[in-house]
Structures are given as C-alpha cells and as structure tokens.
PDB file of N, CA and C in Angstrom:
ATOM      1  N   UNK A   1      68.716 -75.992 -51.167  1.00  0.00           N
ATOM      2  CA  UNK A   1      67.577 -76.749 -50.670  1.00  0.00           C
ATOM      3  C   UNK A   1      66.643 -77.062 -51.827  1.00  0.00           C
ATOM      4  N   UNK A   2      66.009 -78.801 -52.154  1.00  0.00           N
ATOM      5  CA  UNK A   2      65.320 -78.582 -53.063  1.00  0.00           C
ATOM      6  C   UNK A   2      64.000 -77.882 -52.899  1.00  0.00           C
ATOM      7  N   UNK A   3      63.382 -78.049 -53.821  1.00  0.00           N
ATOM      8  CA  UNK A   3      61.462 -77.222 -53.915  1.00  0.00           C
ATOM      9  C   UNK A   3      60.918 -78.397 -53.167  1.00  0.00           C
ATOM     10  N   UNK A   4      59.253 -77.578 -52.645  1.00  0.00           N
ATOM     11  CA  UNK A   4      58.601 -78.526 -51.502  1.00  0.00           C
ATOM     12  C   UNK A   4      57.519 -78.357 -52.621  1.00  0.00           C
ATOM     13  N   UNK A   5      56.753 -79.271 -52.482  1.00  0.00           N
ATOM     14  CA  UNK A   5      55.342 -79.031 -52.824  1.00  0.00           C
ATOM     15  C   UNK A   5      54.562 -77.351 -52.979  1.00  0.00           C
ATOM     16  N   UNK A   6      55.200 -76.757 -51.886  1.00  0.00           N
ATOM     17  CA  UNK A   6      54.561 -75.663 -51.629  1.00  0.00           C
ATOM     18  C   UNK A   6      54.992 -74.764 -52.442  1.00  0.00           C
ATOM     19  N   UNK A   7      56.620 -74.863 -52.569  1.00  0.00           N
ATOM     20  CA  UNK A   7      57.015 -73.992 -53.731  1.00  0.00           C
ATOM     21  C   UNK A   7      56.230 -74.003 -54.955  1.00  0.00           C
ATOM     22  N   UNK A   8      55.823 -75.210 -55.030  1.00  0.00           N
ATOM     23  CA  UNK A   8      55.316 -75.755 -56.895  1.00  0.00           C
ATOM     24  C   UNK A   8      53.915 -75.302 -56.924  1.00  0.00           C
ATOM     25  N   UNK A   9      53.424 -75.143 -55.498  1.00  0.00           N
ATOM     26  CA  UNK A   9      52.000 -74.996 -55.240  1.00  0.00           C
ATOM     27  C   UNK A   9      51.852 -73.092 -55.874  1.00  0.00           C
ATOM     28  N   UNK A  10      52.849 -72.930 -55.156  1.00  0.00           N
ATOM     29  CA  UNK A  10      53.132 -71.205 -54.995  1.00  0.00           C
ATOM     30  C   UNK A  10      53.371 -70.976 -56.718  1.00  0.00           C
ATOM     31  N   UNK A  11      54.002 -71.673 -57.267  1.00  0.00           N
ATOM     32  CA  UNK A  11      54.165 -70.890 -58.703  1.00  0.00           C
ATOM     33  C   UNK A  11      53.665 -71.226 -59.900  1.00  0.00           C
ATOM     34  N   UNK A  12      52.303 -72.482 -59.071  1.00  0.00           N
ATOM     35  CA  UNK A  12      51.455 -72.549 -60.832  1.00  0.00           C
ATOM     36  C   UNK A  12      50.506 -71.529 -60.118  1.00  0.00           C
ATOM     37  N   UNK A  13      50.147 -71.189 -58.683  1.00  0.00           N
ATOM     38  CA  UNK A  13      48.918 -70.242 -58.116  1.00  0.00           C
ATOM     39  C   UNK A  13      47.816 -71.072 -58.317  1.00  0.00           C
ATOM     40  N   UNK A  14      48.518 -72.611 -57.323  1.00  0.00           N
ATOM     41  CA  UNK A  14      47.299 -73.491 -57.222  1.00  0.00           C
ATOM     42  C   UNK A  14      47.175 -74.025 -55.711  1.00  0.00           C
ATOM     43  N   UNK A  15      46.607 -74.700 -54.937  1.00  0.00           N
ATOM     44  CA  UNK A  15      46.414 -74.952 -53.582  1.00  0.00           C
ATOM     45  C   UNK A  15      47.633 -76.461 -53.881  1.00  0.00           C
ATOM     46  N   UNK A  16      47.938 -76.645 -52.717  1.00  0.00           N
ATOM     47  CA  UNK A  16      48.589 -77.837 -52.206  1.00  0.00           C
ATOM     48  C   UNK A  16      48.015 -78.833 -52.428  1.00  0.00           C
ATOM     49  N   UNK A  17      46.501 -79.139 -52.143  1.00  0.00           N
ATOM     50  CA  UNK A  17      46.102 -80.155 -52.970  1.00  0.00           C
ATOM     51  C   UNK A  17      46.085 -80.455 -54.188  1.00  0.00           C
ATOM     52  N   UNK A  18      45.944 -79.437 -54.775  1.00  0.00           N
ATOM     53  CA  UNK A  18      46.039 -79.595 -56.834  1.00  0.00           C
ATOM     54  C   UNK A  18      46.996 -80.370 -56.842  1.00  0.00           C
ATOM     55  N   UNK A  19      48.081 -80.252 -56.496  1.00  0.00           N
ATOM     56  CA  UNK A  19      49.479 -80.168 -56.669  1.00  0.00           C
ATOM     57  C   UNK A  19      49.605 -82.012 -56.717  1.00  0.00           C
ATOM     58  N   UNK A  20      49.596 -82.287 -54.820  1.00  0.00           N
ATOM     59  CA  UNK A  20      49.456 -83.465 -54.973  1.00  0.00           C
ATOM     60  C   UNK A  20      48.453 -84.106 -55.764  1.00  0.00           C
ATOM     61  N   UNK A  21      47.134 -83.875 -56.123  1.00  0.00           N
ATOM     62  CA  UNK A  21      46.360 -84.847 -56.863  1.00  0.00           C
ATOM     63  C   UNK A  21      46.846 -85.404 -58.204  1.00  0.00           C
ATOM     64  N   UNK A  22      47.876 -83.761 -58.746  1.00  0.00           N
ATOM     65  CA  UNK A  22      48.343 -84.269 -59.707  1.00  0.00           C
ATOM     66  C   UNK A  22      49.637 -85.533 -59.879  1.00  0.00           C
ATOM     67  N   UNK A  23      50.465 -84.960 -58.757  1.00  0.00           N
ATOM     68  CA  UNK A  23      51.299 -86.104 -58.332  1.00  0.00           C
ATOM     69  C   UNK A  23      50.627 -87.408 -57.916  1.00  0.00           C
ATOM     70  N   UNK A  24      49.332 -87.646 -57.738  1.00  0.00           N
ATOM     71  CA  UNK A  24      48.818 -89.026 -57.515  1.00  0.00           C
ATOM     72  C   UNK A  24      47.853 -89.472 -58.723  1.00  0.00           C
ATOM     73  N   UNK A  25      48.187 -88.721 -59.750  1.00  0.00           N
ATOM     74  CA  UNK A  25      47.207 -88.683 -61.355  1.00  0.00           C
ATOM     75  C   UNK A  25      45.861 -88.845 -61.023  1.00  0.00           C
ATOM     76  N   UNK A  26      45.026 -87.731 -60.222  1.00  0.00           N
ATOM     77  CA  UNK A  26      43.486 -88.022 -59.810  1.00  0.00           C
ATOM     78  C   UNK A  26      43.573 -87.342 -61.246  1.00  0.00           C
ATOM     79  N   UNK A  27      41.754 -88.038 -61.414  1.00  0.00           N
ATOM     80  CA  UNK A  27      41.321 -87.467 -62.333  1.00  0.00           C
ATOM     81  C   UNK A  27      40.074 -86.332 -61.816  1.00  0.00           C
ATOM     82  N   UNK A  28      40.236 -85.403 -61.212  1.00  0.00           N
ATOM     83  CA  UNK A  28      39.889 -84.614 -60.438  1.00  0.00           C
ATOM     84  C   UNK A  28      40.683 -83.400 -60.409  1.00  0.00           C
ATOM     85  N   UNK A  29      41.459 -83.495 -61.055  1.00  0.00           N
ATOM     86  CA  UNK A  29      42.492 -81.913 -62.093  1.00  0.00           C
ATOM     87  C   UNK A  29      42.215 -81.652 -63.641  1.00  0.00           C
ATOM     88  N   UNK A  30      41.805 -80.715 -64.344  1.00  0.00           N
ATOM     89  CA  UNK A  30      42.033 -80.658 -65.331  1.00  0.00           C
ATOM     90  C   UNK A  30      43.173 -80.391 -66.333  1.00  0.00           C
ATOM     91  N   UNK A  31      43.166 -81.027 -67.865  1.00  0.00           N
ATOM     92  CA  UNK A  31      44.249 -81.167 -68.436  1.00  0.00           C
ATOM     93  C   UNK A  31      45.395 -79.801 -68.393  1.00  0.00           C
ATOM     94  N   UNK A  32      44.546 -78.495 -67.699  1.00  0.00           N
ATOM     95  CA  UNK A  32      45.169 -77.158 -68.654  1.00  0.00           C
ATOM     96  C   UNK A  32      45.956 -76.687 -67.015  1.00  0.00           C
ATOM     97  N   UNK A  33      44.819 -77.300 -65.364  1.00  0.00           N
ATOM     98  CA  UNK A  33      45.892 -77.060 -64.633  1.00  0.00           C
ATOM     99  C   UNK A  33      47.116 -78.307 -64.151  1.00  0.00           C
ATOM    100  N   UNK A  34      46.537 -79.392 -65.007  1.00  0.00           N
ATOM    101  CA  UNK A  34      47.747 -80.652 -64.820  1.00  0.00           C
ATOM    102  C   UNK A  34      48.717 -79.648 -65.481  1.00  0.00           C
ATOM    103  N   UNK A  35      48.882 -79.314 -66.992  1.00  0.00           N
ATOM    104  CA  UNK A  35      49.663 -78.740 -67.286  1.00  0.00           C
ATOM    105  C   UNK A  35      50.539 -77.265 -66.478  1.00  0.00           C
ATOM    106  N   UNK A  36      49.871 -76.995 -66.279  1.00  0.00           N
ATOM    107  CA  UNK A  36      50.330 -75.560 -64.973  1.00  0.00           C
ATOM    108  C   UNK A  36      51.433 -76.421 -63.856  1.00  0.00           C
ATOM    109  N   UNK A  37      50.894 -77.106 -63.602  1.00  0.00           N
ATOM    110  CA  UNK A  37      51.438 -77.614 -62.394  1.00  0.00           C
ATOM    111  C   UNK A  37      52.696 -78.391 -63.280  1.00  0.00           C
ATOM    112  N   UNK A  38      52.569 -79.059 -63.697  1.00  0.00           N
ATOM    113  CA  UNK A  38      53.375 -79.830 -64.265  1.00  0.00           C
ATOM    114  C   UNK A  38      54.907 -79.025 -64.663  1.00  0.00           C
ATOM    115  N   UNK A  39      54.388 -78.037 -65.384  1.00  0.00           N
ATOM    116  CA  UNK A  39      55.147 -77.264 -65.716  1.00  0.00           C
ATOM    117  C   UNK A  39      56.318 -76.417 -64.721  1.00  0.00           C
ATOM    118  N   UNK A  40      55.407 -75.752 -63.706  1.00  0.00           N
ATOM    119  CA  UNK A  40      56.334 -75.399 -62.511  1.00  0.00           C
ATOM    120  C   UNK A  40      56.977 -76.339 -61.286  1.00  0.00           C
ATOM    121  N   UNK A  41      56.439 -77.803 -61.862  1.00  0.00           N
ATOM    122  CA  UNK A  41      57.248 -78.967 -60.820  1.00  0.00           C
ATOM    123  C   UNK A  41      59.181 -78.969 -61.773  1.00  0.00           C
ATOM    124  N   UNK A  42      58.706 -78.793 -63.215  1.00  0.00           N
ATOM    125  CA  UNK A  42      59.869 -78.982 -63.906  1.00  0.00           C
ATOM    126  C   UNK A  42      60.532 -77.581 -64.110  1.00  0.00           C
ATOM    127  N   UNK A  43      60.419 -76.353 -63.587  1.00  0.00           N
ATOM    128  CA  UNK A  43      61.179 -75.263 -63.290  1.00  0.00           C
ATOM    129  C   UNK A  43      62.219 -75.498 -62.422  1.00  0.00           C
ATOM    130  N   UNK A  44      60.961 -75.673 -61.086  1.00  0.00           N
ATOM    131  CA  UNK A  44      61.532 -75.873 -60.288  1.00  0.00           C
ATOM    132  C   UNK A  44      62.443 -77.624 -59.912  1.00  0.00           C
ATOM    133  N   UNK A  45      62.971 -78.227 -60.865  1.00  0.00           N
ATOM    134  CA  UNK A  45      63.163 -79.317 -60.243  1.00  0.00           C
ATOM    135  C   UNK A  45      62.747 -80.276 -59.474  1.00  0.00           C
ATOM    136  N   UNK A  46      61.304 -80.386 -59.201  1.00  0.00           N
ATOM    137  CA  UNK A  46      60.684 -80.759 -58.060  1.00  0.00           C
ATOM    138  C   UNK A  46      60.620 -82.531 -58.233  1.00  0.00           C
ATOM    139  N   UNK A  47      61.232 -83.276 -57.592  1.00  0.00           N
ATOM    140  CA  UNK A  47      60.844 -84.831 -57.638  1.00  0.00           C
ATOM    141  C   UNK A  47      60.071 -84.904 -55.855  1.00  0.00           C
ATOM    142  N   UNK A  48      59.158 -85.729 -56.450  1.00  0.00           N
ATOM    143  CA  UNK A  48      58.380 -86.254 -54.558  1.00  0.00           C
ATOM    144  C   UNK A  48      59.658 -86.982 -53.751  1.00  0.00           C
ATOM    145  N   UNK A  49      59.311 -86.449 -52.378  1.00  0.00           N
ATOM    146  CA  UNK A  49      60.513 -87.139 -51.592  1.00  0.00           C
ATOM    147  C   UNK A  49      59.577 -88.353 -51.454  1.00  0.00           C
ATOM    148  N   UNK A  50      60.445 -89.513 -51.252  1.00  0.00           N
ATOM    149  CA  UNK A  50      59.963 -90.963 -50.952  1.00  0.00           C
ATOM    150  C   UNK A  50      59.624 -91.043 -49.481  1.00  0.00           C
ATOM    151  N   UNK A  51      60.489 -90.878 -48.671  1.00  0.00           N
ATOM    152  CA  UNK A  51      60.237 -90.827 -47.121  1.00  0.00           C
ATOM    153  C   UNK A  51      58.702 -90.846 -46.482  1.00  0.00           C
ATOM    154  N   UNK A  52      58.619 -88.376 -47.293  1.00  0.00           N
ATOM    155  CA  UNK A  52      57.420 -88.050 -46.708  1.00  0.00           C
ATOM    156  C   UNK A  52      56.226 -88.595 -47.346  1.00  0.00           C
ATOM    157  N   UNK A  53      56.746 -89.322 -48.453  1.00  0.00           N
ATOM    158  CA  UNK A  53      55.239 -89.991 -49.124  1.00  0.00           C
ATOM    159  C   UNK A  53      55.206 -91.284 -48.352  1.00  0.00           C
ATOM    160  N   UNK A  54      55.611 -91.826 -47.646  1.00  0.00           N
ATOM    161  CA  UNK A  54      55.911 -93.602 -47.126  1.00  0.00           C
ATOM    162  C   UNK A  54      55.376 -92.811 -45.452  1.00  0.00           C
ATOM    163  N   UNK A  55      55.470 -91.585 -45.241  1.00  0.00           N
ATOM    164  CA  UNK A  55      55.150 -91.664 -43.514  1.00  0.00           C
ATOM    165  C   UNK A  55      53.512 -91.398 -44.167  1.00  0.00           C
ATOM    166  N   UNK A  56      53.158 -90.400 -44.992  1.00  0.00           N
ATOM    167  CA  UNK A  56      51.384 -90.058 -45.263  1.00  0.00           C
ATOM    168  C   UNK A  56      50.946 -91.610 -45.357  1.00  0.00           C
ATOM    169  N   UNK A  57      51.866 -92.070 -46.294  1.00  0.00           N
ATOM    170  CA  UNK A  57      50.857 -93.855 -46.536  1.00  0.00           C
ATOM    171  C   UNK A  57      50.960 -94.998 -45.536  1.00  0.00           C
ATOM    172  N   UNK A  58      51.876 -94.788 -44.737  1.00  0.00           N
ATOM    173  CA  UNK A  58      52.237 -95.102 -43.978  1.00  0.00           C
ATOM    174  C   UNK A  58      52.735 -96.814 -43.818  1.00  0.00           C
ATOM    175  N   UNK A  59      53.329 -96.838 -44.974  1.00  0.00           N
ATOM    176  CA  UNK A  59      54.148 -97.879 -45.483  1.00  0.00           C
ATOM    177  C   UNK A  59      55.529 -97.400 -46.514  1.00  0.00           C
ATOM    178  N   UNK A  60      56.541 -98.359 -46.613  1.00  0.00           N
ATOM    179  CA  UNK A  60      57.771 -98.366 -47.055  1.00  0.00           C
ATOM    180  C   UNK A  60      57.624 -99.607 -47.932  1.00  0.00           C
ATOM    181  N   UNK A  61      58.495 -99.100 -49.124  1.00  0.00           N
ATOM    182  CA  UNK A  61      59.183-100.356 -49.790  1.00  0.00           C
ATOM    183  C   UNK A  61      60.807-100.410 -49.471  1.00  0.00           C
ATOM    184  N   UNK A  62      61.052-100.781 -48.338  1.00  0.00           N
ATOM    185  CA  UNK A  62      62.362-101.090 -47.820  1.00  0.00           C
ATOM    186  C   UNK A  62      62.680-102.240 -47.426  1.00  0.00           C
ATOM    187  N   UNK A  63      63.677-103.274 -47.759  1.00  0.00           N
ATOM    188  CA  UNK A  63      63.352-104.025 -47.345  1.00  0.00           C
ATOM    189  C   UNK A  63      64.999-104.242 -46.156  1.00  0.00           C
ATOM    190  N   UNK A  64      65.031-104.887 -45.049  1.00  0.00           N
ATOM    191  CA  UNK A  64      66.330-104.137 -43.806  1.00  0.00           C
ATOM    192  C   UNK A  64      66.915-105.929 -43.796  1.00  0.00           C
ATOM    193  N   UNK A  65      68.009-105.816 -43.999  1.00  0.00           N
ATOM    194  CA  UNK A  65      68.806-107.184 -43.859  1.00  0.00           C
ATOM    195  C   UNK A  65      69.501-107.144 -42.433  1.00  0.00           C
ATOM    196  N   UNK A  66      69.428-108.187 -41.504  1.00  0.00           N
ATOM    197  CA  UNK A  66      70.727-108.199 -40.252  1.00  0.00           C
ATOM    198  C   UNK A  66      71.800-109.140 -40.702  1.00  0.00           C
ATOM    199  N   UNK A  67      72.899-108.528 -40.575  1.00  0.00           N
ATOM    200  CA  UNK A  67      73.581-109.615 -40.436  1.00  0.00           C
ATOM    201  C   UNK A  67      74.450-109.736 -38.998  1.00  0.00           C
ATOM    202  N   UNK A  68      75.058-110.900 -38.513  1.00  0.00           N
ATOM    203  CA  UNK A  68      75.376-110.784 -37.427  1.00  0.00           C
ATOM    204  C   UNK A  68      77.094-110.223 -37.095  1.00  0.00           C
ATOM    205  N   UNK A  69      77.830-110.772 -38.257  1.00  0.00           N
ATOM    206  CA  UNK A  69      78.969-110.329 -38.081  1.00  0.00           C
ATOM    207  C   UNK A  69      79.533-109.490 -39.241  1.00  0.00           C
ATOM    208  N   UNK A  70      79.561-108.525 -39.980  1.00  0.00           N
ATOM    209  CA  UNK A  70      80.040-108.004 -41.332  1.00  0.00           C
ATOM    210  C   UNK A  70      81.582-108.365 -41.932  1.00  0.00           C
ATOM    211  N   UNK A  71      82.531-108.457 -40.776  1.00  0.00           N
ATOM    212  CA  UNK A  71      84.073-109.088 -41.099  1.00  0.00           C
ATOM    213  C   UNK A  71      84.053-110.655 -41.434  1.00  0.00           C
ATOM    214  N   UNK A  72      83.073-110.868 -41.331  1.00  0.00           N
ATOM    215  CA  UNK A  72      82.559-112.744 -41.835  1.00  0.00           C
ATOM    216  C   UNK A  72      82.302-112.804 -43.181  1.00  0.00           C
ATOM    217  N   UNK A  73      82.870-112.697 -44.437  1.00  0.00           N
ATOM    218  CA  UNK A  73      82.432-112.871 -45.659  1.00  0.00           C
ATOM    219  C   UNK A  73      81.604-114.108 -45.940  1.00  0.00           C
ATOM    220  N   UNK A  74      81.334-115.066 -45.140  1.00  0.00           N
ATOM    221  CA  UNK A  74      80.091-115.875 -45.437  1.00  0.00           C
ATOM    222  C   UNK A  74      79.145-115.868 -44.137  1.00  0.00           C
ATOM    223  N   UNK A  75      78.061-116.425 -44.804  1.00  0.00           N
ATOM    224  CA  UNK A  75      76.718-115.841 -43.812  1.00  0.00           C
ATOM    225  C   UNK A  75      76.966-117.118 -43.363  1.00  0.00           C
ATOM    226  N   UNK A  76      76.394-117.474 -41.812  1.00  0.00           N
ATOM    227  CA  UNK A  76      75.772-118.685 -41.488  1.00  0.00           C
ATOM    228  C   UNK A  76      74.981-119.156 -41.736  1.00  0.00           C
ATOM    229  N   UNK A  77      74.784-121.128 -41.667  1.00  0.00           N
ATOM    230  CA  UNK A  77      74.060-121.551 -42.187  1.00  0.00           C
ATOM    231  C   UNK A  77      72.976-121.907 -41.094  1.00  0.00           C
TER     232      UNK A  77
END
C-alpha cells in the first residue's frame, strides 16, 4: 500500500496541514520544516494521488470521449 499524507505527516512530527501546505507551496511553512517534510515524503515514496486532490478541488483534468461503435475504425461524419 502506498504512504498517505498521514504517514508523511507522522514521520516529519508535523500536522496534516503542514504537510499539504507544503504540497500546495504556501508560503506559510518554513524553509527548515519544508525541508522535514520534504524529506520524509521522499522516504517514504509519497506522490499526491490525483483523484483525492480533483474530489477536495472539486474539478478534474479529464477529458471523456464517446464513441458510438468501437469495431468501426472510422468515426462518423
């Protein structure tokens, strides 16, 4: 299973918000716990999932194609 936020939160011994602010580059962290954090996101492997960041913002960059028949190698005109 990968690391959550919380893991990364848990092993610089910073709150869940630090964590994300740093993942959203506030300038409202300082350089020494950006570094803390930073550091135990890359222990632990930690990349942000896209999903749970697209349901908080509550937008997607997805963009959904229909097509009507897929065994049709050309689209209609």
């Amino acid at each position: 299973m990968s690391a959550t936020i919380y893991d990364v939160a848990k092993k610089a011994k910073v709150s869940i918000a630090t964590v994300s602010r740093v993942i959203n580059n506030s300038n409202l962290v300082s350089e020494k716990t950006r570094e803390k954090v930073k550091k135990a996101m890359e222990e632990l492997d930690y990349s942000p999932n896209a999903i749970a960041s697209a349901l908080t913002k509550k937008s997607i960059l997805t963009l959904g194609l229909l097509i009507p028949d897929v065994t049709n190698p050309f689209l209609p005109n």
